[in-house]
PDB file of N, CA and C in Angstrom:
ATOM      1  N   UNK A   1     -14.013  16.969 -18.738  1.00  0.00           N
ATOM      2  CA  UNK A   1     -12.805  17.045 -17.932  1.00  0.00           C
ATOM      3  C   UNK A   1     -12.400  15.637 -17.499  1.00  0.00           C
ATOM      4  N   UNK A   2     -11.394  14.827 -17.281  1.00  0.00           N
ATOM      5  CA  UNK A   2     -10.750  13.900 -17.151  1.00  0.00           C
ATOM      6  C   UNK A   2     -10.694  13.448 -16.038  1.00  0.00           C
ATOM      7  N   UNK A   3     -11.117  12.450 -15.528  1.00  0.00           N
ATOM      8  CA  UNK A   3     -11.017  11.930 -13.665  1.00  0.00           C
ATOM      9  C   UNK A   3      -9.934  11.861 -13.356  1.00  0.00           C
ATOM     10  N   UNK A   4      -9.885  12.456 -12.344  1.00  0.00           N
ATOM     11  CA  UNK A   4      -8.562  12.556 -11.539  1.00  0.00           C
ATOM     12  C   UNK A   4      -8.188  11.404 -10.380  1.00  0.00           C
ATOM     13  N   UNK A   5      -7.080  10.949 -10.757  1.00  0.00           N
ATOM     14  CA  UNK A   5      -6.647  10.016  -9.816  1.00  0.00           C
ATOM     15  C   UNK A   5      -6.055  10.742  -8.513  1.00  0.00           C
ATOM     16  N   UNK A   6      -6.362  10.645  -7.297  1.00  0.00           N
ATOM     17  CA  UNK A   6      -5.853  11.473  -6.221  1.00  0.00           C
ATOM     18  C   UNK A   6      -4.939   9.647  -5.406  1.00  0.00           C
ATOM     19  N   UNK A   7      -3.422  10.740  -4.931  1.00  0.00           N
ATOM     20  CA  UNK A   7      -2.425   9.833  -4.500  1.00  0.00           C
ATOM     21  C   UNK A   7      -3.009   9.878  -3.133  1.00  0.00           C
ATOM     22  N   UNK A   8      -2.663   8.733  -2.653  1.00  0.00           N
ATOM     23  CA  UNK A   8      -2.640   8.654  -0.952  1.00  0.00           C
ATOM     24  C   UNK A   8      -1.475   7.920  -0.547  1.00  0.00           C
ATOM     25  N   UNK A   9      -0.805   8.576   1.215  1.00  0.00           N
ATOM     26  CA  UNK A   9      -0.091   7.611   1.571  1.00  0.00           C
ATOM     27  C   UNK A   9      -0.373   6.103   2.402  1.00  0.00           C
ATOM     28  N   UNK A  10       0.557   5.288   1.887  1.00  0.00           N
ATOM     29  CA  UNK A  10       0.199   4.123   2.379  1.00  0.00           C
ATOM     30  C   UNK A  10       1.178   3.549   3.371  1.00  0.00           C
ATOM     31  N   UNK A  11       0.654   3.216   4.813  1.00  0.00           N
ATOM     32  CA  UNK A  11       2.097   2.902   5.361  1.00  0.00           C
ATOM     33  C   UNK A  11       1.427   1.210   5.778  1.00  0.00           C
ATOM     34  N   UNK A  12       2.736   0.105   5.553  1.00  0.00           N
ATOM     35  CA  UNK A  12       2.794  -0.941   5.526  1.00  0.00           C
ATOM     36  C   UNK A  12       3.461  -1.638   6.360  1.00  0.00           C
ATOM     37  N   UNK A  13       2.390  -2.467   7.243  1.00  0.00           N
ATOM     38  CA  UNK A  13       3.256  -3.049   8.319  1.00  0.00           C
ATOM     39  C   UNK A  13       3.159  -4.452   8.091  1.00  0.00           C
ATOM     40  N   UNK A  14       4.354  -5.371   8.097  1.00  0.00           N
ATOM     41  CA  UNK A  14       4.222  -6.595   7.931  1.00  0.00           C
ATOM     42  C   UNK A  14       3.994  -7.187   9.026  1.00  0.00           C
ATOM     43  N   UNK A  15       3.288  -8.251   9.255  1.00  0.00           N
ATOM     44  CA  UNK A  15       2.355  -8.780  10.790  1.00  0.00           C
ATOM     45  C   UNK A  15       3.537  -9.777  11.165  1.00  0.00           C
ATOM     46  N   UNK A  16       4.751 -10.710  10.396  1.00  0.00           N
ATOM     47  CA  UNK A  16       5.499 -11.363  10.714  1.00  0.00           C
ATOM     48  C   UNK A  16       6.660 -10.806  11.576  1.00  0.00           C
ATOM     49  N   UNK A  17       7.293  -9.701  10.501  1.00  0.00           N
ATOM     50  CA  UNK A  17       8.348  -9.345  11.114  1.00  0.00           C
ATOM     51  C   UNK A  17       8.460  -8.160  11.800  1.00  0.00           C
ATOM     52  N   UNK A  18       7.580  -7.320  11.081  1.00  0.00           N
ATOM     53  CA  UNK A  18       7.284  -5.757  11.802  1.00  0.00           C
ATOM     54  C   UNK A  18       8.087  -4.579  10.970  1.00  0.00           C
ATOM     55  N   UNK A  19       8.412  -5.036   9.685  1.00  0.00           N
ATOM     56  CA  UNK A  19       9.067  -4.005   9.405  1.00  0.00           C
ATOM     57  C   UNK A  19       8.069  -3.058   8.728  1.00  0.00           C
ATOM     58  N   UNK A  20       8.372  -2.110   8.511  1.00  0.00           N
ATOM     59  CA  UNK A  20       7.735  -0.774   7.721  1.00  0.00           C
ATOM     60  C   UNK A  20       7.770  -0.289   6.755  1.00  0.00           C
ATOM     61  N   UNK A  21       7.081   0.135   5.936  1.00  0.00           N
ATOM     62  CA  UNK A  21       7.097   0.786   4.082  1.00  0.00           C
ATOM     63  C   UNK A  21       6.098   1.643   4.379  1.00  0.00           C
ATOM     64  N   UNK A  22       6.559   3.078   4.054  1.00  0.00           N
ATOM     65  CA  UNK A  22       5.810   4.139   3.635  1.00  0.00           C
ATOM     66  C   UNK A  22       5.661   4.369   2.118  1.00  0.00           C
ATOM     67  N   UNK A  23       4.545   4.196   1.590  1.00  0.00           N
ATOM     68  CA  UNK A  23       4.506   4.511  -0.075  1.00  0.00           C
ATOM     69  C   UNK A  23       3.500   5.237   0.107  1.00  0.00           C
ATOM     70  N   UNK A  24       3.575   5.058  -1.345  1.00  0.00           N
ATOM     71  CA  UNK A  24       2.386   6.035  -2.266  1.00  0.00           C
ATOM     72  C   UNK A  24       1.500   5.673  -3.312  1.00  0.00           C
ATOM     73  N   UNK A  25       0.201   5.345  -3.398  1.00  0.00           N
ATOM     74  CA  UNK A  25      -0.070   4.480  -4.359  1.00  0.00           C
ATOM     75  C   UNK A  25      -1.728   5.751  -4.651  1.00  0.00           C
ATOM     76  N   UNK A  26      -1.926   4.788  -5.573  1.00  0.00           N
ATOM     77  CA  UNK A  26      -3.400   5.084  -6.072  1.00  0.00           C
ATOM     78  C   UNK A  26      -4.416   3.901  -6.132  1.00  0.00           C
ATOM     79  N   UNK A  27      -5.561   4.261  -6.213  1.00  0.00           N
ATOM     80  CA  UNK A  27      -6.732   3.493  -6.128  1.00  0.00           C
ATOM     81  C   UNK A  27      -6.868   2.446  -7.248  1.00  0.00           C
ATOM     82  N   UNK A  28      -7.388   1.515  -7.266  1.00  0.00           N
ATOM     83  CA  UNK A  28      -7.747   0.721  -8.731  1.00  0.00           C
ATOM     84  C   UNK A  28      -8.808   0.263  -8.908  1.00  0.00           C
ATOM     85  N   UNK A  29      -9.219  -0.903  -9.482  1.00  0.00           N
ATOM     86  CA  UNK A  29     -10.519  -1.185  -9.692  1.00  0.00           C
ATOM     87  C   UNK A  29     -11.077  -2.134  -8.972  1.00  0.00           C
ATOM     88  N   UNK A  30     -10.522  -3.219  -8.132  1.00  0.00           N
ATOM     89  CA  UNK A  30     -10.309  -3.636  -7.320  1.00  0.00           C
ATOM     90  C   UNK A  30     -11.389  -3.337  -5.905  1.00  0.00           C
ATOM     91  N   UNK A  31     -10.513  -2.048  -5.774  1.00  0.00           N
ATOM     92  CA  UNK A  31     -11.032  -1.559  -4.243  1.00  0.00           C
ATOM     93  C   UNK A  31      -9.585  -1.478  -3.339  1.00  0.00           C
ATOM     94  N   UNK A  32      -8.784  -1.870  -3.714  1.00  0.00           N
ATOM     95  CA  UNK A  32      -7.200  -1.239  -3.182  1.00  0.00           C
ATOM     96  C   UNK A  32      -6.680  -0.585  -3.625  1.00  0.00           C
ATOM     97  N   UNK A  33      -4.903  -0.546  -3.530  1.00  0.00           N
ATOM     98  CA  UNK A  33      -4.862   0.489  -3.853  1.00  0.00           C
ATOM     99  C   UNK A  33      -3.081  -0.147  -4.973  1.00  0.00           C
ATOM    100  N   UNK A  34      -2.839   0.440  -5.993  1.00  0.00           N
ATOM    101  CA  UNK A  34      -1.640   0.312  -6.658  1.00  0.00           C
ATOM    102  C   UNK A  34      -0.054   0.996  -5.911  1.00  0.00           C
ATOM    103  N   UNK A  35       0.353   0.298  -5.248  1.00  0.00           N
ATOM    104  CA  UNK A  35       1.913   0.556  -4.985  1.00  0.00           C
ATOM    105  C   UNK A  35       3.032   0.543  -5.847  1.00  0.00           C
ATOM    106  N   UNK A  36       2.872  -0.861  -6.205  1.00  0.00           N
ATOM    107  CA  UNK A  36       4.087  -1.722  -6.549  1.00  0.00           C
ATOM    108  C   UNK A  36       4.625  -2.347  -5.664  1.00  0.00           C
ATOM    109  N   UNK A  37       4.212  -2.215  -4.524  1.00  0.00           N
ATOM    110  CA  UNK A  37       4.633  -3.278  -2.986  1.00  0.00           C
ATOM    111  C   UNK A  37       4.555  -4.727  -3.523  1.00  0.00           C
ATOM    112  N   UNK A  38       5.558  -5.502  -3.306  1.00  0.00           N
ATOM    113  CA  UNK A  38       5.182  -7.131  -4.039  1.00  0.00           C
ATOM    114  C   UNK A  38       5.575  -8.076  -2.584  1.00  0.00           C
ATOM    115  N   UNK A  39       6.504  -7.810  -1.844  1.00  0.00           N
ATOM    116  CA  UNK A  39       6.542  -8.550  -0.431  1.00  0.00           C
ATOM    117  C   UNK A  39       7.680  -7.804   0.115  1.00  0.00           C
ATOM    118  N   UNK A  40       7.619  -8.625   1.125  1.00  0.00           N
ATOM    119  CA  UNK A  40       8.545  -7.813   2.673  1.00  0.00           C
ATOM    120  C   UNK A  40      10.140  -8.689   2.921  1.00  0.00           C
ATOM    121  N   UNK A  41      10.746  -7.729   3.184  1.00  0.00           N
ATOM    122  CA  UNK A  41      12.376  -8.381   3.053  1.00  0.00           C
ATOM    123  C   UNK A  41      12.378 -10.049   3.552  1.00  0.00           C
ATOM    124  N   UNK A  42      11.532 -10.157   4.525  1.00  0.00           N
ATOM    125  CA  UNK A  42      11.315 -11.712   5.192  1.00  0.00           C
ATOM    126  C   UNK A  42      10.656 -12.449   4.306  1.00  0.00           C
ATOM    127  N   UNK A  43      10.016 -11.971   2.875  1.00  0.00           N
ATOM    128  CA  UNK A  43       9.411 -13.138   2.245  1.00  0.00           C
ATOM    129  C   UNK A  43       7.669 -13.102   2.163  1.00  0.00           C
ATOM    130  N   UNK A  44       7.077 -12.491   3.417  1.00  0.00           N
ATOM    131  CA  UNK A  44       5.945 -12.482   3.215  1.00  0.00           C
ATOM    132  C   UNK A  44       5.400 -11.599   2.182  1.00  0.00           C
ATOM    133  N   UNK A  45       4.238 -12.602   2.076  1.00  0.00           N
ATOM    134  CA  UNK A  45       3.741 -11.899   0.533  1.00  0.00           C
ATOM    135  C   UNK A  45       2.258 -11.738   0.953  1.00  0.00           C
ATOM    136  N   UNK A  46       1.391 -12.046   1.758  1.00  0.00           N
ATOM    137  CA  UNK A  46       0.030 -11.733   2.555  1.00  0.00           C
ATOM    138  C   UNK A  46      -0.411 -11.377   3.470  1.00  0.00           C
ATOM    139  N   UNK A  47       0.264 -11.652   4.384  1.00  0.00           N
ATOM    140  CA  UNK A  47       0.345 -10.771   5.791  1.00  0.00           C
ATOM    141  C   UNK A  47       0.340  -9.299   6.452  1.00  0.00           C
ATOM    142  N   UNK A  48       0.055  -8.173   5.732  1.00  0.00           N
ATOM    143  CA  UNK A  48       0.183  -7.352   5.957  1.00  0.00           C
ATOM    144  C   UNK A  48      -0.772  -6.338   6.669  1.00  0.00           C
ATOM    145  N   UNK A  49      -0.415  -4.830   7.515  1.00  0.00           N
ATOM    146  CA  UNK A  49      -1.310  -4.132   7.883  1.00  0.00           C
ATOM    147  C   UNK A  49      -1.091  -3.193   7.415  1.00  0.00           C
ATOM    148  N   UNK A  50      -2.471  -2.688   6.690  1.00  0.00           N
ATOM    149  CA  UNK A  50      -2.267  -1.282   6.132  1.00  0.00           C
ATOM    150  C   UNK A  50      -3.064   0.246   5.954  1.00  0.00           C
ATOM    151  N   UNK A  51      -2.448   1.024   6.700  1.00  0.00           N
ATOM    152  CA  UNK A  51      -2.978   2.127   7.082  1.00  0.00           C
ATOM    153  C   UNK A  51      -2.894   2.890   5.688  1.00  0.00           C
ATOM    154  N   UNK A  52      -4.253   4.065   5.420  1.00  0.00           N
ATOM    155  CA  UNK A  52      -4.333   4.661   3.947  1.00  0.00           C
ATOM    156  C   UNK A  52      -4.816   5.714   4.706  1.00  0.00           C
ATOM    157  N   UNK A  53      -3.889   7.018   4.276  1.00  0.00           N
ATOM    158  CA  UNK A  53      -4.670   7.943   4.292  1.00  0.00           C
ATOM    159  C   UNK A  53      -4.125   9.412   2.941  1.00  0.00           C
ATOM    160  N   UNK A  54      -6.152  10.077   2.617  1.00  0.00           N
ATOM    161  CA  UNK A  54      -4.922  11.131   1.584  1.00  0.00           C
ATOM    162  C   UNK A  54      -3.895  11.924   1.882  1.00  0.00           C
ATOM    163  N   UNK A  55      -3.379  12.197   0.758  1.00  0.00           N
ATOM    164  CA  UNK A  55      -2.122  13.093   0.865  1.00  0.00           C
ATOM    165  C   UNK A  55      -2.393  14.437   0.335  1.00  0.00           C
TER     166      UNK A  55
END
C-alpha cells in the first residue's frame, strides 16, 4: 500500500510586519513542511512564525 502524505494547516505569521497566511502544505524530507510560501508582501523572506496543525 502506498504512504500517504497527510495535509496540515499552516498559519504564518511574519515577525516584521504581522501579516497572516493560512495554507496548506505537506511534510518533506527536510523536517518542514511544503507550501509554496516564498515571502511576505513586505519582502521578508526568514522571519517568520509558524503554527502547524493536522487537518
Amino acid at each position: 500500500m502506498p504512504e500517504i502524505n497527510h495535509r496540515y494547516k499552516i498559519v504564518i505569521r511574519c515577525e516584521q510586519c504581522g501579516e497572516k497566511y493560512i495554507l496548506r502544505g505537506r511534510p518533506n524530507e527536510m523536517g518542514g513542511f511544503d507550501t509554496g510560501f516564498k515571502r511576505c508582501v513586505c519582502g521578508n523572506e526568514s522571519q517568520f512564525d509558524m503554527d502547524v496543525s493536522p487537518e
